[in-house]
PDB file of N, CA and C in Angstrom:
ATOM      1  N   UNK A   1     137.930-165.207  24.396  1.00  0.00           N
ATOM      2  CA  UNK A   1     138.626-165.023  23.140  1.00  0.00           C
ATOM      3  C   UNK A   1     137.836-164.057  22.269  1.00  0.00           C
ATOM      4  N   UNK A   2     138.271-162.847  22.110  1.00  0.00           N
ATOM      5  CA  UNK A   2     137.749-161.588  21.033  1.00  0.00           C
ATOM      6  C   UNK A   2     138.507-161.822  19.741  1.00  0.00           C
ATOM      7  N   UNK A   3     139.295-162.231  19.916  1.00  0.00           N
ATOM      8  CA  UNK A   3     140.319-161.792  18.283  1.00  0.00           C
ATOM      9  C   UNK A   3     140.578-162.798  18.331  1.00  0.00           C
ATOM     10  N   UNK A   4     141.542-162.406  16.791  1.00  0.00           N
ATOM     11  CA  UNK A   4     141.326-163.967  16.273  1.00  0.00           C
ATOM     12  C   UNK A   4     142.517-164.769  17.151  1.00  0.00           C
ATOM     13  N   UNK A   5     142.609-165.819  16.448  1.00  0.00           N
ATOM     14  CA  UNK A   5     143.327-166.893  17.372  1.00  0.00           C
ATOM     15  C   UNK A   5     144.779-167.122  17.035  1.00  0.00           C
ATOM     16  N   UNK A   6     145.426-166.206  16.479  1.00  0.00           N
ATOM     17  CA  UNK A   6     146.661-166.188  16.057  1.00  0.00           C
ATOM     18  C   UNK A   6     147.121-165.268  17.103  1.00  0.00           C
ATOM     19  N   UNK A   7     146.052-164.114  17.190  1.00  0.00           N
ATOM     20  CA  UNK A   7     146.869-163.004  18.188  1.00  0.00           C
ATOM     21  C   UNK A   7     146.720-163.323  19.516  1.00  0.00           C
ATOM     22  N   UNK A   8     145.699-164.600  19.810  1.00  0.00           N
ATOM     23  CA  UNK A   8     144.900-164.646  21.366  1.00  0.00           C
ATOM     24  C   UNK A   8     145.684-165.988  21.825  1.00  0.00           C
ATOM     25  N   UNK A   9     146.309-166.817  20.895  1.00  0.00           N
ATOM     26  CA  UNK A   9     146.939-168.142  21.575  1.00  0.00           C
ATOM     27  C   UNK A   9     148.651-168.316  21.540  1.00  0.00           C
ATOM     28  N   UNK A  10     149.091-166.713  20.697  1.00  0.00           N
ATOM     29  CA  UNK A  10     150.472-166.991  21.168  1.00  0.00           C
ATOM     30  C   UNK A  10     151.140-167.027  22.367  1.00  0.00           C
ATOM     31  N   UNK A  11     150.357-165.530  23.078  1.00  0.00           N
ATOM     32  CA  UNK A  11     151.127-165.495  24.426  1.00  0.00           C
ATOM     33  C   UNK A  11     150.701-166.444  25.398  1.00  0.00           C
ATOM     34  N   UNK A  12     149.503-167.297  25.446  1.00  0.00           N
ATOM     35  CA  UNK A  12     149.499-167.988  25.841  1.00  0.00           C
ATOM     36  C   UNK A  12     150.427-169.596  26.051  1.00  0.00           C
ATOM     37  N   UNK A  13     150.746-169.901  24.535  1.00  0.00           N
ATOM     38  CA  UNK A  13     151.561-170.942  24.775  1.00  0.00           C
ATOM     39  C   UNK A  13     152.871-170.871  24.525  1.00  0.00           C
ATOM     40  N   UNK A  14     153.364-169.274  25.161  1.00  0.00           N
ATOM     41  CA  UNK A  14     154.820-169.268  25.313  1.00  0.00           C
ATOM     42  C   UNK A  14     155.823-169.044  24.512  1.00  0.00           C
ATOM     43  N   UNK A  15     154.717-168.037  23.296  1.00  0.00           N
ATOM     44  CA  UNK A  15     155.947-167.456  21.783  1.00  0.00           C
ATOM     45  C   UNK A  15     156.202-166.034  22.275  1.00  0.00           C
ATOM     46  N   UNK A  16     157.087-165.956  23.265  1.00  0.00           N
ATOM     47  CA  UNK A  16     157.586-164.938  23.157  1.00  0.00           C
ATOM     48  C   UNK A  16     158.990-164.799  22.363  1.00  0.00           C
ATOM     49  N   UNK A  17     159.042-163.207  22.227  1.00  0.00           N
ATOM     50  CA  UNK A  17     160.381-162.666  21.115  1.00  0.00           C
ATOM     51  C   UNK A  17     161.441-162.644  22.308  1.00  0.00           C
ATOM     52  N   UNK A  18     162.472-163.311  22.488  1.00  0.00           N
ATOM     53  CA  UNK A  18     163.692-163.092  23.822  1.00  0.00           C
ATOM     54  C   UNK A  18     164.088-161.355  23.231  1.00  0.00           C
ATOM     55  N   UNK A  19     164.455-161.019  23.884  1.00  0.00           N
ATOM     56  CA  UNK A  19     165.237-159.399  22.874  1.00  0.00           C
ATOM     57  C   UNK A  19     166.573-160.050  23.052  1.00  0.00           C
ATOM     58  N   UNK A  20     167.281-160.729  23.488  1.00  0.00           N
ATOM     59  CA  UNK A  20     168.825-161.320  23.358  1.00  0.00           C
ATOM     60  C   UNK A  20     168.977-162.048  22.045  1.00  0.00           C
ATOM     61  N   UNK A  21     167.498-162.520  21.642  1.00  0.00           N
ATOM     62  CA  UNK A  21     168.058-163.196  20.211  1.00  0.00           C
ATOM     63  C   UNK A  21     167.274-162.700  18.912  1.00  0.00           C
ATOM     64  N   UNK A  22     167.010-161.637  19.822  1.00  0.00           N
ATOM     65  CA  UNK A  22     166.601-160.843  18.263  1.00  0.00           C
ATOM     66  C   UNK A  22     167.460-160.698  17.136  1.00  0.00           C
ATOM     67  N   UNK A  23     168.220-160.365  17.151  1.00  0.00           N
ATOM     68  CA  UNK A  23     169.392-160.181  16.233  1.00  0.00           C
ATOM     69  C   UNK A  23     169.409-161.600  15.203  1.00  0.00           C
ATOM     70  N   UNK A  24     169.725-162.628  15.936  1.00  0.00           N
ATOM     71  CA  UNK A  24     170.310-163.884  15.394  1.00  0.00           C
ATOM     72  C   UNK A  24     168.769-164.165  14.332  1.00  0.00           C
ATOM     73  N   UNK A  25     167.903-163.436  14.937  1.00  0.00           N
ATOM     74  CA  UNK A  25     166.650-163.895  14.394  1.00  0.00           C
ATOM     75  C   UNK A  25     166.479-163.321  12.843  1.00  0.00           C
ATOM     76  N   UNK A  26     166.792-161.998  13.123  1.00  0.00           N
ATOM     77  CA  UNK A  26     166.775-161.366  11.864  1.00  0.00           C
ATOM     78  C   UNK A  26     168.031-161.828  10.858  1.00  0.00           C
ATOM     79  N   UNK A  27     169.069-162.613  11.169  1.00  0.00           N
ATOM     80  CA  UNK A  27     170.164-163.066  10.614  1.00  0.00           C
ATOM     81  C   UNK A  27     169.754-163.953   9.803  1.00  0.00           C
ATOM     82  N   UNK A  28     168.941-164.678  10.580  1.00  0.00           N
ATOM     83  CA  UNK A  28     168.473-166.093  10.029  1.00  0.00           C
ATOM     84  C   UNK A  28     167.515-165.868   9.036  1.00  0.00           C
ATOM     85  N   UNK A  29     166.758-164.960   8.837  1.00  0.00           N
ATOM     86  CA  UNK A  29     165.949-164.230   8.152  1.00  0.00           C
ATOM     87  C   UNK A  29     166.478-163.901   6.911  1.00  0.00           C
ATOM     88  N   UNK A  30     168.023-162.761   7.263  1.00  0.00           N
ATOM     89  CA  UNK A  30     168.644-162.759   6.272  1.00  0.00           C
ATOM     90  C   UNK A  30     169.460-163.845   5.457  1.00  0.00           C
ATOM     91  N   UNK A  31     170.113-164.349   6.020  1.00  0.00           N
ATOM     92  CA  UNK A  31     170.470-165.741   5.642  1.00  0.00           C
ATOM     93  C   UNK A  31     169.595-166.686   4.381  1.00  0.00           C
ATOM     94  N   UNK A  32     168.516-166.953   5.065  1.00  0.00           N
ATOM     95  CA  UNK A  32     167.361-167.468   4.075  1.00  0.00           C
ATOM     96  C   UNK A  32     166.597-166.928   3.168  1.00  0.00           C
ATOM     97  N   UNK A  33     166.825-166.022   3.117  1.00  0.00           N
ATOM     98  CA  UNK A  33     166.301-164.790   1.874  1.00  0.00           C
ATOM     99  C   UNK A  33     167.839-165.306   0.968  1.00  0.00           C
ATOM    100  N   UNK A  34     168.714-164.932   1.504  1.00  0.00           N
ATOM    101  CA  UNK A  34     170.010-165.346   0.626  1.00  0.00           C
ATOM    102  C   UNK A  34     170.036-166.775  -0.243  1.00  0.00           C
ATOM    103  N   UNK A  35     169.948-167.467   1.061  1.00  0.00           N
ATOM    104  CA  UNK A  35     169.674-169.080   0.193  1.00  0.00           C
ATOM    105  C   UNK A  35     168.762-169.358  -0.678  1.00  0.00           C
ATOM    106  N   UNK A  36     167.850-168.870  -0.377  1.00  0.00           N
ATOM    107  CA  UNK A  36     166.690-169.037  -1.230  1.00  0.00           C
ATOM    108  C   UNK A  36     166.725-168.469  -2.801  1.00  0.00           C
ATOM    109  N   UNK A  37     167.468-167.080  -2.766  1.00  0.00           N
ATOM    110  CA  UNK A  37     167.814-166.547  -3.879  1.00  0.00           C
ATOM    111  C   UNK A  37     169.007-167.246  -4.627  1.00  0.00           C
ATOM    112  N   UNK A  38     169.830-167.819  -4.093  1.00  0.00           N
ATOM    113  CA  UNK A  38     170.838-168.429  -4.789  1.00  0.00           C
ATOM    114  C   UNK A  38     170.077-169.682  -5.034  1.00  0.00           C
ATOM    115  N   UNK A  39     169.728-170.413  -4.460  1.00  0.00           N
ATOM    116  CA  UNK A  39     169.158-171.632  -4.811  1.00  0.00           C
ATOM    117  C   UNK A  39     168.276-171.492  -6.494  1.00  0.00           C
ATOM    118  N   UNK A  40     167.128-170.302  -6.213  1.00  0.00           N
ATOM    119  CA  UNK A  40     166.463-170.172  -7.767  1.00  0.00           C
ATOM    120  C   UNK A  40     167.484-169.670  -8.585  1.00  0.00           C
ATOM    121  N   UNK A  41     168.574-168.865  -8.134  1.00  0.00           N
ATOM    122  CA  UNK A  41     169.514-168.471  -9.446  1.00  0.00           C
ATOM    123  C   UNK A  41     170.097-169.860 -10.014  1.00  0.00           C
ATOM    124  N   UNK A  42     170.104-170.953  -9.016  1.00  0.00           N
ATOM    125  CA  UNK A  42     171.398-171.841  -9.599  1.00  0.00           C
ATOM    126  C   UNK A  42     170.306-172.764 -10.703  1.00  0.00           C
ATOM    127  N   UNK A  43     168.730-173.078 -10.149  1.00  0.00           N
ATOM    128  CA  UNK A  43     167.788-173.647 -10.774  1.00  0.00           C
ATOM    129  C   UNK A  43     167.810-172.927 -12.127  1.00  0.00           C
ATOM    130  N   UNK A  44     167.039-171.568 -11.925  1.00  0.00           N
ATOM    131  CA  UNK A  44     167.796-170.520 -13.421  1.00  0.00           C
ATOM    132  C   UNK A  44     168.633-171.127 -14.405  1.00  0.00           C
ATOM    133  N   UNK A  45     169.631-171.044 -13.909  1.00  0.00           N
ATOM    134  CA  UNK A  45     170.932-171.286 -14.313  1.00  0.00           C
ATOM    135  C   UNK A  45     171.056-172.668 -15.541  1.00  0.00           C
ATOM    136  N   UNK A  46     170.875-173.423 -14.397  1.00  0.00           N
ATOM    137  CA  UNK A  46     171.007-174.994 -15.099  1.00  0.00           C
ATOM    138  C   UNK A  46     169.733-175.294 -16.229  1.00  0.00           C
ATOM    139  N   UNK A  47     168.546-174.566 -15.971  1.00  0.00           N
ATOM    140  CA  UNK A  47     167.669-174.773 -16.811  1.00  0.00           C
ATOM    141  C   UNK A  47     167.891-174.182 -18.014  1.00  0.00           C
ATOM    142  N   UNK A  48     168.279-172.780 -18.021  1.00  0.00           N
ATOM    143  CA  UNK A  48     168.744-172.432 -19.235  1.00  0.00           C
ATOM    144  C   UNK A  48     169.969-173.073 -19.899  1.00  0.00           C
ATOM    145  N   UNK A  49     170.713-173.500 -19.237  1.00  0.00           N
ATOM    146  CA  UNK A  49     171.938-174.183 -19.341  1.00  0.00           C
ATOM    147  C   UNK A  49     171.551-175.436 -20.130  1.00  0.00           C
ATOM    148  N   UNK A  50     170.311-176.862 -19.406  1.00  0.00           N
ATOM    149  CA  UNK A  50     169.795-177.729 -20.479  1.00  0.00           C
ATOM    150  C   UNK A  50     169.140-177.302 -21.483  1.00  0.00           C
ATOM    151  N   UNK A  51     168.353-176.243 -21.520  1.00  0.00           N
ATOM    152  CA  UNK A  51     167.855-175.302 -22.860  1.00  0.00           C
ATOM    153  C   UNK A  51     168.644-175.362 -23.814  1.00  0.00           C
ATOM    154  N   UNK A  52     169.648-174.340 -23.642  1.00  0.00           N
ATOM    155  CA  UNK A  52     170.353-174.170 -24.971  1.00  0.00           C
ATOM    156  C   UNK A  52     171.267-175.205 -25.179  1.00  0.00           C
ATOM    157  N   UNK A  53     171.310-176.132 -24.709  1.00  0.00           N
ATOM    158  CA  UNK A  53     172.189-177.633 -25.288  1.00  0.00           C
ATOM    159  C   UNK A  53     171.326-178.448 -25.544  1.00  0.00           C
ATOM    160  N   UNK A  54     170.138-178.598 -25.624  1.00  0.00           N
ATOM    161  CA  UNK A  54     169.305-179.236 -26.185  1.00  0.00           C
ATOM    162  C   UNK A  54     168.753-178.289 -27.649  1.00  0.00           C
ATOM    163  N   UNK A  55     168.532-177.553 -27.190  1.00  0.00           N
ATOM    164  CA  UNK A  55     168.840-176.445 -28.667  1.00  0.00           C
ATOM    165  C   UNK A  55     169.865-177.025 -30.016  1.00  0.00           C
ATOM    166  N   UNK A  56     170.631-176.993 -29.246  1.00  0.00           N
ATOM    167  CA  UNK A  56     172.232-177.349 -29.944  1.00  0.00           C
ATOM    168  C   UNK A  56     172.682-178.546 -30.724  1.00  0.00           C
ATOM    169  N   UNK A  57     171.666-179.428 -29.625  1.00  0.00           N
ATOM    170  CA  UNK A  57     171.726-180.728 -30.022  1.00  0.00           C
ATOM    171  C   UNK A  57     170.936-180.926 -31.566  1.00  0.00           C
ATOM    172  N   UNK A  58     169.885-180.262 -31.456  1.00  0.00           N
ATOM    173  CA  UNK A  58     168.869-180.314 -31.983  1.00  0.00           C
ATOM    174  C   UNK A  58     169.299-179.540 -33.722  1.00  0.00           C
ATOM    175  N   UNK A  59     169.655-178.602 -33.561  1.00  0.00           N
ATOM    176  CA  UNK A  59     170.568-177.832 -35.061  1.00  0.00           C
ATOM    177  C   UNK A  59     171.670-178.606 -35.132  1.00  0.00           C
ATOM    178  N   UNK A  60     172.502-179.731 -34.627  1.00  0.00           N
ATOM    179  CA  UNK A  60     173.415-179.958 -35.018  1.00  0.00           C
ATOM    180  C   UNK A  60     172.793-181.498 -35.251  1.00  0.00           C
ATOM    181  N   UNK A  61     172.077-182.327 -35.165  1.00  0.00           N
ATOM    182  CA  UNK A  61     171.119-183.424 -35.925  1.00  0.00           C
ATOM    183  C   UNK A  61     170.429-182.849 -37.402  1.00  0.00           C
ATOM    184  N   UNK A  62     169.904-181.607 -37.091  1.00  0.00           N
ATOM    185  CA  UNK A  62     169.345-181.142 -38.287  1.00  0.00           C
ATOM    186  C   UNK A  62     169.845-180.778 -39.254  1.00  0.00           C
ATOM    187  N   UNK A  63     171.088-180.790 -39.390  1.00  0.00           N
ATOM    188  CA  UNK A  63     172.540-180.198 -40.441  1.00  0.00           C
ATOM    189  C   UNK A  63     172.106-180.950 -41.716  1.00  0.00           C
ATOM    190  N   UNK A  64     172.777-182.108 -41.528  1.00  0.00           N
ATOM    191  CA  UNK A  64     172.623-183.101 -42.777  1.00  0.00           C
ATOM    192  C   UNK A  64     171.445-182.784 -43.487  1.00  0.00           C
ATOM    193  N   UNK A  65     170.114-182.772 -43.003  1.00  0.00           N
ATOM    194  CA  UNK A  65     169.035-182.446 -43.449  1.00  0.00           C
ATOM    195  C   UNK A  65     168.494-181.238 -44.083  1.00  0.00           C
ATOM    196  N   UNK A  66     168.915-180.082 -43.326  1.00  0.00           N
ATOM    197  CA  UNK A  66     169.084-178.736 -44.061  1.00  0.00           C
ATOM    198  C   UNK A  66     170.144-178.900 -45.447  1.00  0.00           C
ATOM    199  N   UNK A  67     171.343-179.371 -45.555  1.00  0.00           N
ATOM    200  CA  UNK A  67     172.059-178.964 -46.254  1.00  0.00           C
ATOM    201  C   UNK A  67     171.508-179.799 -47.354  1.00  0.00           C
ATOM    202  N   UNK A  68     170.709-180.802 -47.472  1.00  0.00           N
ATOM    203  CA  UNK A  68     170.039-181.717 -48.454  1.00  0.00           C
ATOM    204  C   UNK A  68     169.129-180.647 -49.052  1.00  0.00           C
ATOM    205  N   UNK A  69     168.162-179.849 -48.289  1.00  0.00           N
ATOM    206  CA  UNK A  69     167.183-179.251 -48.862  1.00  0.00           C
ATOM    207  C   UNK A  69     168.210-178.017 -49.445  1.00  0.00           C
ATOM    208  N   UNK A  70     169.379-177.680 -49.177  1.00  0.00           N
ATOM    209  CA  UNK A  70     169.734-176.408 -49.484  1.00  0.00           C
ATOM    210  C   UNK A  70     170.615-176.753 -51.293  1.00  0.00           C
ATOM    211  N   UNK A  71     170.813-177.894 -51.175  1.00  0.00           N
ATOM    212  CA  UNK A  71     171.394-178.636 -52.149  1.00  0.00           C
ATOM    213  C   UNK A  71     170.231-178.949 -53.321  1.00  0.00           C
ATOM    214  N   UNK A  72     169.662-179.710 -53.207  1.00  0.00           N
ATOM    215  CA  UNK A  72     168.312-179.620 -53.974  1.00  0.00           C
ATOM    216  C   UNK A  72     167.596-178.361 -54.561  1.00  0.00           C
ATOM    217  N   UNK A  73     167.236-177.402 -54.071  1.00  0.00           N
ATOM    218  CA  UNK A  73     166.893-175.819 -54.043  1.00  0.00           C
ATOM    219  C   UNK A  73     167.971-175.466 -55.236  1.00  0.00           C
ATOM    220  N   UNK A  74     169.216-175.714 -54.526  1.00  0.00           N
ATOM    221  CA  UNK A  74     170.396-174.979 -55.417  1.00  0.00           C
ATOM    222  C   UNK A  74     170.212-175.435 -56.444  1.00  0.00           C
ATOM    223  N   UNK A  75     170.110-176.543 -57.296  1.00  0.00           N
ATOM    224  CA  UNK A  75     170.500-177.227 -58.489  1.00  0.00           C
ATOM    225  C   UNK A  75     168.882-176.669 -59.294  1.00  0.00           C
ATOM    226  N   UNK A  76     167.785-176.445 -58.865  1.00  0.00           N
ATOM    227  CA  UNK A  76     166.488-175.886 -59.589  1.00  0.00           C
ATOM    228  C   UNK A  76     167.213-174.270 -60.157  1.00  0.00           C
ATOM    229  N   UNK A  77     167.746-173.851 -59.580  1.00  0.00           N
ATOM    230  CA  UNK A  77     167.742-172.412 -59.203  1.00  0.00           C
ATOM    231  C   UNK A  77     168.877-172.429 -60.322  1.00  0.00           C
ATOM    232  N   UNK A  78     169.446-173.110 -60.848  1.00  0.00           N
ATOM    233  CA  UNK A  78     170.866-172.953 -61.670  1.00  0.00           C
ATOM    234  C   UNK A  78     170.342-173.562 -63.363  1.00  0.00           C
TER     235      UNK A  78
END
């Protein structure tokens, strides 16, 4: 064994590339590059999605409370 052991123990235990399924190989390749990208878009997605409704939630609890301070303010100011 000269090199390292990634390049010295494949052909030994029988990883060869068929050339008949090369193709399907690179499919699968493509395939999972695909999934993988849709999968983080949909994660993306939904996270920003609980973001800004928790946002939402959050200014629309705080209403009553703003409009108290905006009410108060007003009546000094007059």
């Amino acid at each position: 064994m000269t090199g390292p052991i990634w390049l010295t123990s494949a052909p030994r235990a029988g990883h060869f590339l068929v050339p008949e399924a090369g193709s399907m190989h690179w499919f699968g390749i493509l395939f999972a590059f695909i999934g993988a990208g849709l999968i983080l878009g949909a994660l993306t997605y939904v996270s920003l999605l609980i973001g800004v409704l928790i946002h939402f939630m959050i200014i629309l609890m705080s209403g009553p409370l703003v409009d108290r301070v905006l009410a108060r303010r007003g009546r000094r100011s007059a």
